[in-house]
C-alpha atoms as a PDB file:
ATOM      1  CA  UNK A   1     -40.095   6.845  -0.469  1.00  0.00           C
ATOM      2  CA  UNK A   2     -36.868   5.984  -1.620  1.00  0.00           C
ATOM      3  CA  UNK A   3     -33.536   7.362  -0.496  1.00  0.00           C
ATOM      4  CA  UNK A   4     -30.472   7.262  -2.451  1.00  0.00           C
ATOM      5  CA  UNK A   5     -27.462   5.941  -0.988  1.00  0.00           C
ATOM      6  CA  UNK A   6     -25.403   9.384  -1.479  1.00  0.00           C
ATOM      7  CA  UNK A   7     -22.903   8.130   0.795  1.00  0.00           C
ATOM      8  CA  UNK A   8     -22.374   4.684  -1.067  1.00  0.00           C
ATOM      9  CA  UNK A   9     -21.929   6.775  -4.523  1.00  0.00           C
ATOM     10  CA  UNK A  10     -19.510   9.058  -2.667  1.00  0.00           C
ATOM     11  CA  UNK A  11     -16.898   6.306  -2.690  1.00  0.00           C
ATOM     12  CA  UNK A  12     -17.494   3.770  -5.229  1.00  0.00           C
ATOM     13  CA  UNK A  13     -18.347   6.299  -8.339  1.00  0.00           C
ATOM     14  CA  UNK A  14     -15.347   7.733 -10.176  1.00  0.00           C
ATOM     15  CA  UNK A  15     -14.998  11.885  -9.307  1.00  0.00           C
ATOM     16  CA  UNK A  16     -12.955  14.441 -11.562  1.00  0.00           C
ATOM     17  CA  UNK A  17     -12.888  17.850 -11.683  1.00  0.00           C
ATOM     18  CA  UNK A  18     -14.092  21.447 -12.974  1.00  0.00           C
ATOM     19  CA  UNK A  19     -13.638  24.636 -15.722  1.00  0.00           C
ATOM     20  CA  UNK A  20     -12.335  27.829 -15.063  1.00  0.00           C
ATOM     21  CA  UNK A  21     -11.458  31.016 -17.478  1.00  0.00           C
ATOM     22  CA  UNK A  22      -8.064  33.475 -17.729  1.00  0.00           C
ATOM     23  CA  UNK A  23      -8.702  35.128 -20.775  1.00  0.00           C
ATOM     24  CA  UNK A  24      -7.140  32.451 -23.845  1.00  0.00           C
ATOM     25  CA  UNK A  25      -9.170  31.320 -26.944  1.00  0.00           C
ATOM     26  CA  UNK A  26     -10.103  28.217 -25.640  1.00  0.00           C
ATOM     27  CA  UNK A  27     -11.434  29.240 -22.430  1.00  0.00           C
ATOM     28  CA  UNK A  28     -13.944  31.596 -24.589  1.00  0.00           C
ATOM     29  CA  UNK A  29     -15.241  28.509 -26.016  1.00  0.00           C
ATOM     30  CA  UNK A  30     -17.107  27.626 -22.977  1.00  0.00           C
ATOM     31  CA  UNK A  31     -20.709  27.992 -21.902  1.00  0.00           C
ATOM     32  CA  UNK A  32     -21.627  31.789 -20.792  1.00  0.00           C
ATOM     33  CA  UNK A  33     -24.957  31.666 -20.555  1.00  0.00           C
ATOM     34  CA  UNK A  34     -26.020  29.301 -17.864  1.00  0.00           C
ATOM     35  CA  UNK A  35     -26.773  29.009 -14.720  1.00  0.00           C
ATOM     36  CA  UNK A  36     -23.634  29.153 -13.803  1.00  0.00           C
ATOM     37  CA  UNK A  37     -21.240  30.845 -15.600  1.00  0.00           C
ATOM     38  CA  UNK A  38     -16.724  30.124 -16.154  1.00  0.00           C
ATOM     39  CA  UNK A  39     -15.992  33.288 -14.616  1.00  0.00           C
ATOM     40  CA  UNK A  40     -18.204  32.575 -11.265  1.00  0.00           C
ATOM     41  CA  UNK A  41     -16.869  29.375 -10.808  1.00  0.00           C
ATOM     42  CA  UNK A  42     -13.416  30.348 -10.616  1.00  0.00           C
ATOM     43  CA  UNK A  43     -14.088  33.930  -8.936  1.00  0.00           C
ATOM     44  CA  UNK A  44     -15.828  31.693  -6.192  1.00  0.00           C
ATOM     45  CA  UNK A  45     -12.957  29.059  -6.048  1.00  0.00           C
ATOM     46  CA  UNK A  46     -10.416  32.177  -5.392  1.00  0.00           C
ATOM     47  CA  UNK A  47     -12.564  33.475  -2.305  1.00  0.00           C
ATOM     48  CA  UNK A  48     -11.689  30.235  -0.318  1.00  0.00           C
ATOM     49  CA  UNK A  49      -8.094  30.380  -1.573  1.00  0.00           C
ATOM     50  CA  UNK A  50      -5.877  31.125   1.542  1.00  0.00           C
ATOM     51  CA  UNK A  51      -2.695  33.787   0.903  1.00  0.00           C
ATOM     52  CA  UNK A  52      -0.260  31.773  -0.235  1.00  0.00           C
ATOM     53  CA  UNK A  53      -1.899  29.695  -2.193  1.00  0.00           C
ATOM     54  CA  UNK A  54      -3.374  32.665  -4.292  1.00  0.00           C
ATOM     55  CA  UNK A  55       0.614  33.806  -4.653  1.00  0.00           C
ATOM     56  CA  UNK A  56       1.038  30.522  -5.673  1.00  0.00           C
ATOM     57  CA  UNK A  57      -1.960  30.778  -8.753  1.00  0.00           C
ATOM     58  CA  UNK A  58      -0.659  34.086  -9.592  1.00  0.00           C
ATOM     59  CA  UNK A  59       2.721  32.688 -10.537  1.00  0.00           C
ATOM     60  CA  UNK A  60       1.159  29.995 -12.619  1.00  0.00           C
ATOM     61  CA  UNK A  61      -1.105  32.368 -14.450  1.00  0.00           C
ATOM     62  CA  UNK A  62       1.300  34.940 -14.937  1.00  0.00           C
ATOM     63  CA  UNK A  63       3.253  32.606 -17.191  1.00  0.00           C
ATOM     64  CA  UNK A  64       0.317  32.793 -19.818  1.00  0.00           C
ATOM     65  CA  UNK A  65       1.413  35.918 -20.562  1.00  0.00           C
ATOM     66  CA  UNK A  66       4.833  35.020 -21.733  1.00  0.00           C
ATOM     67  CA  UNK A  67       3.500  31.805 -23.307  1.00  0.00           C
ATOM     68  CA  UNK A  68       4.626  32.469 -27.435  1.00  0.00           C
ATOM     69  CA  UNK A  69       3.516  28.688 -28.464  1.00  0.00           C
ATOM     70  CA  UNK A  70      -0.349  26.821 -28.500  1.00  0.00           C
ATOM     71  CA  UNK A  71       1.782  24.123 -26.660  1.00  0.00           C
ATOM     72  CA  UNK A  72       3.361  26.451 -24.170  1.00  0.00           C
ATOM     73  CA  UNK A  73      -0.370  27.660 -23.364  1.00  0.00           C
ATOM     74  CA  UNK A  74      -1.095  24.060 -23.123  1.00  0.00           C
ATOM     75  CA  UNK A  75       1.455  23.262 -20.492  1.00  0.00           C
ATOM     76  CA  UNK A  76       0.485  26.037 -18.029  1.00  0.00           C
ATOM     77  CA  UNK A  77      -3.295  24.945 -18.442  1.00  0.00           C
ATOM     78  CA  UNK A  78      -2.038  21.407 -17.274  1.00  0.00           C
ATOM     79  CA  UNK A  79       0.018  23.310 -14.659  1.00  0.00           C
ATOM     80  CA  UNK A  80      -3.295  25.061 -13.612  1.00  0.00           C
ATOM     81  CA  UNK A  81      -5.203  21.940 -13.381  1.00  0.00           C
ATOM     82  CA  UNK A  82      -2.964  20.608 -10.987  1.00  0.00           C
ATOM     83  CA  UNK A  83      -2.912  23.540  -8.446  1.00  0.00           C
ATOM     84  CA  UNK A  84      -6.492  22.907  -8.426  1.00  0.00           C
ATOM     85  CA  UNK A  85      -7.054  19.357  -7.977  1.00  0.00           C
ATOM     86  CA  UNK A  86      -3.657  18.872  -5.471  1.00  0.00           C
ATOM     87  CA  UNK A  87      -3.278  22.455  -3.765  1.00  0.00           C
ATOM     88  CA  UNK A  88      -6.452  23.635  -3.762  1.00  0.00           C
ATOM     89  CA  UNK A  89      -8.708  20.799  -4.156  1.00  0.00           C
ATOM     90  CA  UNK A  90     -11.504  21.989  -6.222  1.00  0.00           C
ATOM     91  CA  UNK A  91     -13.392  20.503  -8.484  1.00  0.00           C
ATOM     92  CA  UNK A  92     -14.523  23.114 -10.638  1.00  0.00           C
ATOM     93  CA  UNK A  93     -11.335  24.782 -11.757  1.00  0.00           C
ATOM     94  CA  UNK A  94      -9.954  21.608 -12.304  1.00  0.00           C
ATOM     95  CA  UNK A  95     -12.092  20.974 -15.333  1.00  0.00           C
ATOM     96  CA  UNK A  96     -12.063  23.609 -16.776  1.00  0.00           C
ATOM     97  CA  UNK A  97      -8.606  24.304 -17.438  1.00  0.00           C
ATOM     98  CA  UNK A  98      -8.269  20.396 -18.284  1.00  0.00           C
ATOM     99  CA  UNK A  99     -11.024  21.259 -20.615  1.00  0.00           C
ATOM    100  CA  UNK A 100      -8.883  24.205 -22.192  1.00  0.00           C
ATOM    101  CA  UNK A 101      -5.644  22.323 -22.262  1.00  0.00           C
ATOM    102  CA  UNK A 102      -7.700  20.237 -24.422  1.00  0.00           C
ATOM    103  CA  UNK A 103      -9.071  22.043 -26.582  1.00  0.00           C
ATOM    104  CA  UNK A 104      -5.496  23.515 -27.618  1.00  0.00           C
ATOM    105  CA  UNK A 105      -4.088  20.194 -27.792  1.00  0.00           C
ATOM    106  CA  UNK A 106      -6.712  18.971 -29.834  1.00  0.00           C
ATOM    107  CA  UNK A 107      -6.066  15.412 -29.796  1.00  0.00           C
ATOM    108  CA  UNK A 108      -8.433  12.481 -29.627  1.00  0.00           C
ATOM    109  CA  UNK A 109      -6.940  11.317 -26.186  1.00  0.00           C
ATOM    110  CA  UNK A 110      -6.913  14.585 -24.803  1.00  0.00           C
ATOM    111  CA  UNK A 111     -10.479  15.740 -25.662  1.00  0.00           C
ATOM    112  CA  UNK A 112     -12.029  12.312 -24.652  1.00  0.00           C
ATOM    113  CA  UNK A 113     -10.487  12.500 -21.441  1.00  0.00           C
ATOM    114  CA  UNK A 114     -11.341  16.026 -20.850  1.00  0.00           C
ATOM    115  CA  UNK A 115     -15.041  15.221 -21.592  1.00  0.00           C
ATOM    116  CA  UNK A 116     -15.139  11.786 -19.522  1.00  0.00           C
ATOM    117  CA  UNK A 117     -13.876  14.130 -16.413  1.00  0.00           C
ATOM    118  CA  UNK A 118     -17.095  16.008 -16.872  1.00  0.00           C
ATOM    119  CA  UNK A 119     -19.306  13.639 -17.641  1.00  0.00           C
ATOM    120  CA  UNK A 120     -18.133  11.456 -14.358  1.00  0.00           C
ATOM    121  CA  UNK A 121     -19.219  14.261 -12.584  1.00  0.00           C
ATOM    122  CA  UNK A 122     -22.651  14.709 -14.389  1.00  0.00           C
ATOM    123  CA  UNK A 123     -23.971  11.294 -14.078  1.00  0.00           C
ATOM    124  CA  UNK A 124     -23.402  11.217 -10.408  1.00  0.00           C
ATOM    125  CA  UNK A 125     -26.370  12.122  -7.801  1.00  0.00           C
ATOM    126  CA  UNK A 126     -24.624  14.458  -5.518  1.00  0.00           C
ATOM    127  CA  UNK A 127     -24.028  16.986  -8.733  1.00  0.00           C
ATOM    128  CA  UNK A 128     -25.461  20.251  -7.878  1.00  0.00           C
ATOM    129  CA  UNK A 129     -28.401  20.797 -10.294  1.00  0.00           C
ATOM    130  CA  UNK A 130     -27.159  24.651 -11.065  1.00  0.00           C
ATOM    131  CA  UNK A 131     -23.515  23.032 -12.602  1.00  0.00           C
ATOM    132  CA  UNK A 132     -25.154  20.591 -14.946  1.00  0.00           C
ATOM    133  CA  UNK A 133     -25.203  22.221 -17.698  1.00  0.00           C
ATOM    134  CA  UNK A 134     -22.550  24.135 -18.003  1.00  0.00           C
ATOM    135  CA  UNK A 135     -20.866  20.655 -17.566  1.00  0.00           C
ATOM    136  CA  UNK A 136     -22.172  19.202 -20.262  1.00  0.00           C
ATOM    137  CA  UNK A 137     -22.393  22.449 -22.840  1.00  0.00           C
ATOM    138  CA  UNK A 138     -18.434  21.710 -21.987  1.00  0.00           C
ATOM    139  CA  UNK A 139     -18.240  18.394 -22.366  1.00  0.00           C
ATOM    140  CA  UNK A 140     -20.425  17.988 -25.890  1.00  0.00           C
ATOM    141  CA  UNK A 141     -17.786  20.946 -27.235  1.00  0.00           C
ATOM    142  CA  UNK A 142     -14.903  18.246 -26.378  1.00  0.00           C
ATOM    143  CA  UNK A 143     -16.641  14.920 -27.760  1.00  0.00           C
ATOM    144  CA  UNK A 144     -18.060  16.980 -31.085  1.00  0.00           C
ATOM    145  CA  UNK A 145     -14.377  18.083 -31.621  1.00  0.00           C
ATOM    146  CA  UNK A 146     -13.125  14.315 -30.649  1.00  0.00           C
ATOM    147  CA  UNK A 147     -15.877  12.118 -33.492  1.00  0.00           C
ATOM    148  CA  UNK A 148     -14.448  14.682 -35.769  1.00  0.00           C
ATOM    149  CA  UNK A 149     -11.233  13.363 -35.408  1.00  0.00           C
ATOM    150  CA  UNK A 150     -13.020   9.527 -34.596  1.00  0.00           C
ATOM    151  CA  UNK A 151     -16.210   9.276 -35.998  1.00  0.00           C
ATOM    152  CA  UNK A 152     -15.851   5.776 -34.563  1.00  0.00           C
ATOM    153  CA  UNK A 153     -15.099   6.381 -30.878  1.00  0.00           C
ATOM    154  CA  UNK A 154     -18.070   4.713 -29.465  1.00  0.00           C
ATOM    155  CA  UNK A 155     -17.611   6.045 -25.981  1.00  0.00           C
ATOM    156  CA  UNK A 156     -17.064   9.638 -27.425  1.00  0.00           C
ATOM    157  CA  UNK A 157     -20.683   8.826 -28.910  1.00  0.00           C
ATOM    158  CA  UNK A 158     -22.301   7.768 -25.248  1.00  0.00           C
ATOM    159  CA  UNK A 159     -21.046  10.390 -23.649  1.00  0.00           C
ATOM    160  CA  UNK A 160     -22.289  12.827 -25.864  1.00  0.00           C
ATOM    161  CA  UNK A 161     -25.694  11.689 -25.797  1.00  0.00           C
ATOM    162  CA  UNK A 162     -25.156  11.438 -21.616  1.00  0.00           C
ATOM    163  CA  UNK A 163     -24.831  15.424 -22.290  1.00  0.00           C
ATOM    164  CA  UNK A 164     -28.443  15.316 -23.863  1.00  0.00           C
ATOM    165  CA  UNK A 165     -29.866  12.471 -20.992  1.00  0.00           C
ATOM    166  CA  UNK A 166     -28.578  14.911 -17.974  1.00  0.00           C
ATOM    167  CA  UNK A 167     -27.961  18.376 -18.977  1.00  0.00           C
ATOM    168  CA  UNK A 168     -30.359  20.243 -19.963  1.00  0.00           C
ATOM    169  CA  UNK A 169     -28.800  20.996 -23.207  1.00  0.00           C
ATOM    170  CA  UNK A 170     -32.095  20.128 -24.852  1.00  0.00           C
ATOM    171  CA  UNK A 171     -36.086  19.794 -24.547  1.00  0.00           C
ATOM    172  CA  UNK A 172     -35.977  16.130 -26.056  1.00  0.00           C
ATOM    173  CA  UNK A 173     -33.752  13.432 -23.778  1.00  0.00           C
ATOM    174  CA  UNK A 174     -34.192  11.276 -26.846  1.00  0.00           C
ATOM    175  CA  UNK A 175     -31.497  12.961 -28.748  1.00  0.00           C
ATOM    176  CA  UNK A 176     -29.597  11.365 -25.639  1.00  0.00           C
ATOM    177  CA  UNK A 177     -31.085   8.111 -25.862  1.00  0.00           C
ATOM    178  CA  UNK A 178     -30.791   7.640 -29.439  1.00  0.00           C
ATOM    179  CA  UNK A 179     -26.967   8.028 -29.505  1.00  0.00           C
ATOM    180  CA  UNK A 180     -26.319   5.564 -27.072  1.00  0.00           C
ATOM    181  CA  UNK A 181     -28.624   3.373 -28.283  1.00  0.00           C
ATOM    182  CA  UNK A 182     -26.540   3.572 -31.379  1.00  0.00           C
ATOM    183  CA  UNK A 183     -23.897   1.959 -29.595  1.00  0.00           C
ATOM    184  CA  UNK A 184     -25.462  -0.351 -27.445  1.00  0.00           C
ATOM    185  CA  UNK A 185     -28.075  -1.675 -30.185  1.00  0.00           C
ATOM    186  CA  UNK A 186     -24.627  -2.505 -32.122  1.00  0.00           C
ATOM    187  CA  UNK A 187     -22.977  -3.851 -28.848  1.00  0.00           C
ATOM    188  CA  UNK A 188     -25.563  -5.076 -26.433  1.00  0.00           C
ATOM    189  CA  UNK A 189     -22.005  -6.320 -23.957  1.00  0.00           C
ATOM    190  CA  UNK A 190     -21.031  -2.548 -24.179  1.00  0.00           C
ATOM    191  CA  UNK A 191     -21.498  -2.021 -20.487  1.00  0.00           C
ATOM    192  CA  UNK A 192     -20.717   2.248 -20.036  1.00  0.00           C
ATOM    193  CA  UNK A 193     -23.644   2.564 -22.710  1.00  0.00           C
ATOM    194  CA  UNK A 194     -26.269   0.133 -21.182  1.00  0.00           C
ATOM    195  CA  UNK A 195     -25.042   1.749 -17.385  1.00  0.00           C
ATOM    196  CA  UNK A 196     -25.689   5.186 -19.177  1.00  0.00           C
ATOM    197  CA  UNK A 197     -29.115   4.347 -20.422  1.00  0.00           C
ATOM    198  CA  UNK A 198     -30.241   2.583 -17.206  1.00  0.00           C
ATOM    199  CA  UNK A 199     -29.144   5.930 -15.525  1.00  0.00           C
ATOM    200  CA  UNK A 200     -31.293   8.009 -18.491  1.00  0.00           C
ATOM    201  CA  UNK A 201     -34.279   5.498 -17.558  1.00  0.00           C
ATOM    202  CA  UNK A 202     -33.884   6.352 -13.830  1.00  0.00           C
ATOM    203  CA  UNK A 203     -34.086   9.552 -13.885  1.00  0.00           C
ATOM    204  CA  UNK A 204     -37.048   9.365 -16.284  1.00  0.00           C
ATOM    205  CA  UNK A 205     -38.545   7.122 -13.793  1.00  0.00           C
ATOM    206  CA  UNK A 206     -38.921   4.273 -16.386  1.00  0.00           C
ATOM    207  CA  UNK A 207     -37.754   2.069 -13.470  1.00  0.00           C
ATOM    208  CA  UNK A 208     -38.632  -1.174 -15.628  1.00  0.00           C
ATOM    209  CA  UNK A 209     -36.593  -0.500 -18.314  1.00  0.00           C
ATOM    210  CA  UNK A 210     -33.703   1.014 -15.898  1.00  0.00           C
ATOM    211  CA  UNK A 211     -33.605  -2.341 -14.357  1.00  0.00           C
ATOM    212  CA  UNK A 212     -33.029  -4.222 -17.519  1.00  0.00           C
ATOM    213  CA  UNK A 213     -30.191  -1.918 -18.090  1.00  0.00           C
ATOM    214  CA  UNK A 214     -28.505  -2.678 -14.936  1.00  0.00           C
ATOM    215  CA  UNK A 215     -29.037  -6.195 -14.806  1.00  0.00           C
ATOM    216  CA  UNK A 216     -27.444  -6.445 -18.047  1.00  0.00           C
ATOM    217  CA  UNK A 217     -24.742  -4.733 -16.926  1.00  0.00           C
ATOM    218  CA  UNK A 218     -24.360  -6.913 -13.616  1.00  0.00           C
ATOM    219  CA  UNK A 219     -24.536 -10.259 -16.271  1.00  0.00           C
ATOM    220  CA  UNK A 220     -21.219  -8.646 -17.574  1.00  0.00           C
ATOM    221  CA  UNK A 221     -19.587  -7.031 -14.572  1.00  0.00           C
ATOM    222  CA  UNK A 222     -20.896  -8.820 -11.509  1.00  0.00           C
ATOM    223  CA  UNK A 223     -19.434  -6.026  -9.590  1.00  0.00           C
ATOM    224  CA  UNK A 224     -19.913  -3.472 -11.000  1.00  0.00           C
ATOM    225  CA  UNK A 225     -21.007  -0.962  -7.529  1.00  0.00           C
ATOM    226  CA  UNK A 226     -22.775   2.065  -9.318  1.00  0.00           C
ATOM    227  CA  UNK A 227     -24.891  -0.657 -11.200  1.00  0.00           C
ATOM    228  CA  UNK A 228     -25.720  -2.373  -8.256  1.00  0.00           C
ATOM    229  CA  UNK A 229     -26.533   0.561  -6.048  1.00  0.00           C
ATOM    230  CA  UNK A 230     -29.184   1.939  -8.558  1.00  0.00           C
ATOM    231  CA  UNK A 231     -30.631  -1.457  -9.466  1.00  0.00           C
ATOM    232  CA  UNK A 232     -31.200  -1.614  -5.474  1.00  0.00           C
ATOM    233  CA  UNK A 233     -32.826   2.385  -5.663  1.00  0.00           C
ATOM    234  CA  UNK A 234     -35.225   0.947  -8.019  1.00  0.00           C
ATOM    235  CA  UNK A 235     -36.324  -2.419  -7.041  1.00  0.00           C
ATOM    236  CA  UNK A 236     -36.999  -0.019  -3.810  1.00  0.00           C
ATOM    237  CA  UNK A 237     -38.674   2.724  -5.763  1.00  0.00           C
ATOM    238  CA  UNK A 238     -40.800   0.396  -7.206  1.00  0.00           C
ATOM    239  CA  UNK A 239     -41.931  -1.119  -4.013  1.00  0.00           C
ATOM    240  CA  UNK A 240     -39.947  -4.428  -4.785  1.00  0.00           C
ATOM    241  CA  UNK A 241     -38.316  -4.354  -1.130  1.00  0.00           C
ATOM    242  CA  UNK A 242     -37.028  -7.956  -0.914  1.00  0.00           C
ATOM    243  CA  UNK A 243     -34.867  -7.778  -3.802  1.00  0.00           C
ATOM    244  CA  UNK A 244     -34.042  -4.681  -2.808  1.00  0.00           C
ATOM    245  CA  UNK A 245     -32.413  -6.004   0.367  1.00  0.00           C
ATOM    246  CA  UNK A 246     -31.040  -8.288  -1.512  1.00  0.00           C
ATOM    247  CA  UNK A 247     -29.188  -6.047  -3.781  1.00  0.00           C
ATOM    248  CA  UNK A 248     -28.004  -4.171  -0.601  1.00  0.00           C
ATOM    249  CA  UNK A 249     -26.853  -7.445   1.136  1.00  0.00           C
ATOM    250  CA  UNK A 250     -24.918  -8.125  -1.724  1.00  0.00           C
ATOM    251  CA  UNK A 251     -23.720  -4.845  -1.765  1.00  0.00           C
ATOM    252  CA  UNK A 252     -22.481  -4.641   1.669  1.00  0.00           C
ATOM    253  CA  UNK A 253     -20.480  -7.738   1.443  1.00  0.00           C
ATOM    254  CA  UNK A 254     -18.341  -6.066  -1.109  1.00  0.00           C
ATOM    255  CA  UNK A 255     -17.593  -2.950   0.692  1.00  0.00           C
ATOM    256  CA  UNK A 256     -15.070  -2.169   2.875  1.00  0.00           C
ATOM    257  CA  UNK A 257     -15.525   1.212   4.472  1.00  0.00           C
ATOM    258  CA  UNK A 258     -17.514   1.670   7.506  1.00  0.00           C
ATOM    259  CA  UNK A 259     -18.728   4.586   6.649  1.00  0.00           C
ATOM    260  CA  UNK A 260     -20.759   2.826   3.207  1.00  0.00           C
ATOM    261  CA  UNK A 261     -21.559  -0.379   5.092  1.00  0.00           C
ATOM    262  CA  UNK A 262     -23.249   1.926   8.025  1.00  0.00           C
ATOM    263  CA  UNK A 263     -25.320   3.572   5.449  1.00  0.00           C
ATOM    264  CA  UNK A 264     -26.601   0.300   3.767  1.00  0.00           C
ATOM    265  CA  UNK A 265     -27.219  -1.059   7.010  1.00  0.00           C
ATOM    266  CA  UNK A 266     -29.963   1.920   7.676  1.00  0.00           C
ATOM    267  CA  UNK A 267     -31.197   1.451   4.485  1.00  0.00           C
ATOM    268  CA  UNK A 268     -31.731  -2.329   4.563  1.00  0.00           C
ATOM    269  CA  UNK A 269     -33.395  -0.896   8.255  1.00  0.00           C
ATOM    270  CA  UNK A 270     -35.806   0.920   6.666  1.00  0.00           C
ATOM    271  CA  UNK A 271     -37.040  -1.585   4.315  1.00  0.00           C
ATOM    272  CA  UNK A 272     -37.519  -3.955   6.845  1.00  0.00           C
ATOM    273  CA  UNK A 273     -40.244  -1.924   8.588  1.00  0.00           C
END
């Protein structure tokens, strides 16, 4: 039985950060009803807060009250966002109020980049199954906003359907599958969409077609590390062991951390047996 290189993802796939809610019109526009919920998230966060950092918050969100302008608002979300990620260093928190700076900016550039720090940290293994989707109910609120703005933005158009492929936000995946597919049928080089639907055909265990996907990327970006990782998973998942070692051979000769090169070694290990 396969299993996954957590540690490898750790480094090489791109992290961002979380949501959070203090009360504004924007924050209200987040997802309630899951399994999580805004107002856990951040309660939670607080807990581990030591004193002076929560003096620290409190002066930040105190200055929501005196905010008299969308941009003003807008600012101090920013200014929230950045206690969290530096100070605090939580995820969570840290998307959502770059989520609600967003959605009062309501920009193309800001709304896209909003949604692509969620959806980095849906597509990634290590995501805990409980904040998926209340990630992406966030993240498809961002990208519908953004292809009103660009109907065009093709990467607006993959993530959405990413929100469909890995969270939950529906009973058929192929709502997913069909948006990217938009994309990628129109731009086979297009290598975030084909990486996207090799990921979709992972998880579905279509490990065939998953392959395809991530070859294709690899023709493209030869080193590209999260499509070379999962092309090794599934060569191993489906019993293909020799080019799995390959893959992680490969692989290890492009790392540099001990830490990732230890945990390929076990893995090329266990194959071997």
């Amino acid at each position: 039985m396969a299993v996954l290189l957590c540690t490898v993802l750790f480094l090489f796939v791109p992290r961002s950060k979380k949501i959070a809610d203090n009360g504004s019109n924007a924050a209200n526009n987040t997802a309630q009803n899951t399994a999580v919920n805004t107002a856990s998230i951040l309660s939670g966060a607080k807990t581990a807060l030591t004193a002076s950092q929560k003096i620290s918050l409190l002066s930040i969100e105190n200055q929501l009250s005196t905010s008299k302008k969308t941009s003003d608002s807008a600012h101090v979300y920013h200014q929230l966002a950045k206690f969290w990620a530096d100070s605090a260093h939580r995820v969570e928190p840290y998307l959502y109020y770059t989520y609600s700076a967003a959605l009062l900016e309501n920009s193309e550039k800001s709304l896209t980049f909003a949604a692509q720090q969620l959806i980095d940290n849906l597509t990634t293994p290590d995501a805990p199954p409980t904040m998926l989707n209340w990630i992406a109910v966030n993240a498809k609120v961002l990208l519908e906003k953004a292809l009103v703005i660009n109907p065009n933005n093709d990467s607006a158009k993959i993530n959405l359907g990413a929100c469909y492929l890995f969270g939950n936000i529906s009973d058929n995946p192929m709502q997913g599958i069909l948006k990217v597919k938009e994309v990628v049928d129109k731009n086979p080089q297009n290598v975030y969409g084909q990486l996207i639907l090799g990921l979709g055909g992972k998880k579905s265990g279509q490990y065939p077609k998953a392959i395809e996907r991530f070859i294709t990327v690899l023709n493209v970006q030869p080193t590209n590390m999260e499509a070379m990782v999962n092309l090794a998973e599934c060569y191993e998942l489906t019993d293909q062991k020799e080019l799995a070692i390959q893959w992680y051979t490969k692989m290890r000769s492009m790392v540099k951390m001990p830490e990732a090169r230890d945990a390929i070694d076990k893995r090329i290990k266990e194959l071997k047996k």
